[in-house]
Protein backbone atom coordinates (compact mmCIF):
# COMPACT_ATOMS: atom_id res chain seq x y z
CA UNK A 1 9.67 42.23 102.62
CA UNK A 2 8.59 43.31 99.21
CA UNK A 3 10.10 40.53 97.51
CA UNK A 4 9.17 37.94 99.18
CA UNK A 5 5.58 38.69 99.03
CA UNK A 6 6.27 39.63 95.07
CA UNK A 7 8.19 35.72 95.33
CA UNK A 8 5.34 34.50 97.13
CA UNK A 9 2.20 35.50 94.55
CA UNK A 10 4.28 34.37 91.87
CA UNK A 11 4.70 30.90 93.39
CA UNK A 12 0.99 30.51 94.66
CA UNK A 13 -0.08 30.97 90.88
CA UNK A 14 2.32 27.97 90.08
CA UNK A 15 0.92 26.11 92.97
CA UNK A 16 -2.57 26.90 91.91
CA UNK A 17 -1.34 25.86 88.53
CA UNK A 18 -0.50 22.62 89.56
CA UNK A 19 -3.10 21.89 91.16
CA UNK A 20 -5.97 22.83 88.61
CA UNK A 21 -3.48 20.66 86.19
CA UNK A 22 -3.74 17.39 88.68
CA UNK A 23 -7.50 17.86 89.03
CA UNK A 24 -8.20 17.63 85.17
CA UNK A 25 -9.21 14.48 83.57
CA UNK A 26 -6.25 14.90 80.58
CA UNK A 27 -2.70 15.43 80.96
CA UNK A 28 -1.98 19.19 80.75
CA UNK A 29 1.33 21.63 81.61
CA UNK A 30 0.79 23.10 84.83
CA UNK A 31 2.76 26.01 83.51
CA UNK A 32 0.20 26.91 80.83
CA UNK A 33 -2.45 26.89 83.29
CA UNK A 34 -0.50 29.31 85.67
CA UNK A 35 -0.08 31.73 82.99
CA UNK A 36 -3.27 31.82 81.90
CA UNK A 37 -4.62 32.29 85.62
CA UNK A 38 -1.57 35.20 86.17
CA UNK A 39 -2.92 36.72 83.09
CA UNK A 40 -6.73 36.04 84.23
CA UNK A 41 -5.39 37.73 87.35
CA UNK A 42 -3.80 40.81 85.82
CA UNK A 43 -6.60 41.73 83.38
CA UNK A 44 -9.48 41.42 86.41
CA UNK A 45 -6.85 43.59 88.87
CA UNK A 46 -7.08 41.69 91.52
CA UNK A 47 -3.31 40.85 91.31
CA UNK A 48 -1.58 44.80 90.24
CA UNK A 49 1.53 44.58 88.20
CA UNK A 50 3.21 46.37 90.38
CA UNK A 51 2.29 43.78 92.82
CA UNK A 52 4.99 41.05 90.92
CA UNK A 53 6.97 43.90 89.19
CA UNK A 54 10.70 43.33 90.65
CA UNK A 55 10.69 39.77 90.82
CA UNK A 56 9.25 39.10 87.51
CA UNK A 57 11.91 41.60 85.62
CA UNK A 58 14.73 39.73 87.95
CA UNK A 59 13.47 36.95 86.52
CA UNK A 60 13.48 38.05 83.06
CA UNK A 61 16.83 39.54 83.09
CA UNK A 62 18.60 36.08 84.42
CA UNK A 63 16.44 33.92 81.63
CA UNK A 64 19.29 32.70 80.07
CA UNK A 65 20.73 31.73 82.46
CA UNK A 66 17.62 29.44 83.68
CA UNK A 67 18.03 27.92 80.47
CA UNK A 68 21.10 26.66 80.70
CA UNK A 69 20.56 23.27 82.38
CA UNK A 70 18.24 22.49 79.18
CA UNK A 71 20.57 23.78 76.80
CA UNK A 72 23.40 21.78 78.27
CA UNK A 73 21.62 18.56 77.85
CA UNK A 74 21.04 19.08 74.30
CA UNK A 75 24.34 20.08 73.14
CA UNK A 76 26.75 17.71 75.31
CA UNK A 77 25.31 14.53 73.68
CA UNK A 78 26.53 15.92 69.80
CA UNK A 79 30.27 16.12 71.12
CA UNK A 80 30.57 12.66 72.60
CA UNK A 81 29.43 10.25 70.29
């Protein structure tokens, strides 16, 4: 149960990310914004690290994998022309 609340603050930040990002009047990366308000977050304490701890170091031990899908599409085009 743990988890999924850890999943579910982590993707509420993104969401509020998003939308601060639509409501602007110039184009902007959503993802920016929802670090800056995770950090904002973390430095006030109203969001504890322990709060996001196992899902963010899950997510930072599989990053290369998330990667991969980007990578892929940079490297295939070089071998077939």
């Amino acid at each position: 149960m743990k988890l999924l609340l850890e999943i579910s603050v982590i993707f509420l930040v993104c969401l509020a990310g998003q939308g601060i990002a639509g409501l602007l009047p110039f184009p902007f990366p959503s993802s920016v914004l929802a670090m800056i308000l995770l950090f904002l977050l973390l430095v006030s304490k109203l969001i504890k690290p322990g709060h996001i701890e196992n899902f963010s170091s899950f997510l930072l031990k599989n990053m290369s994998i998330l990667f991969i899908p980007s990578n892929y599409s940079k490297i295939i085009p070089i071998f077939v022309s």
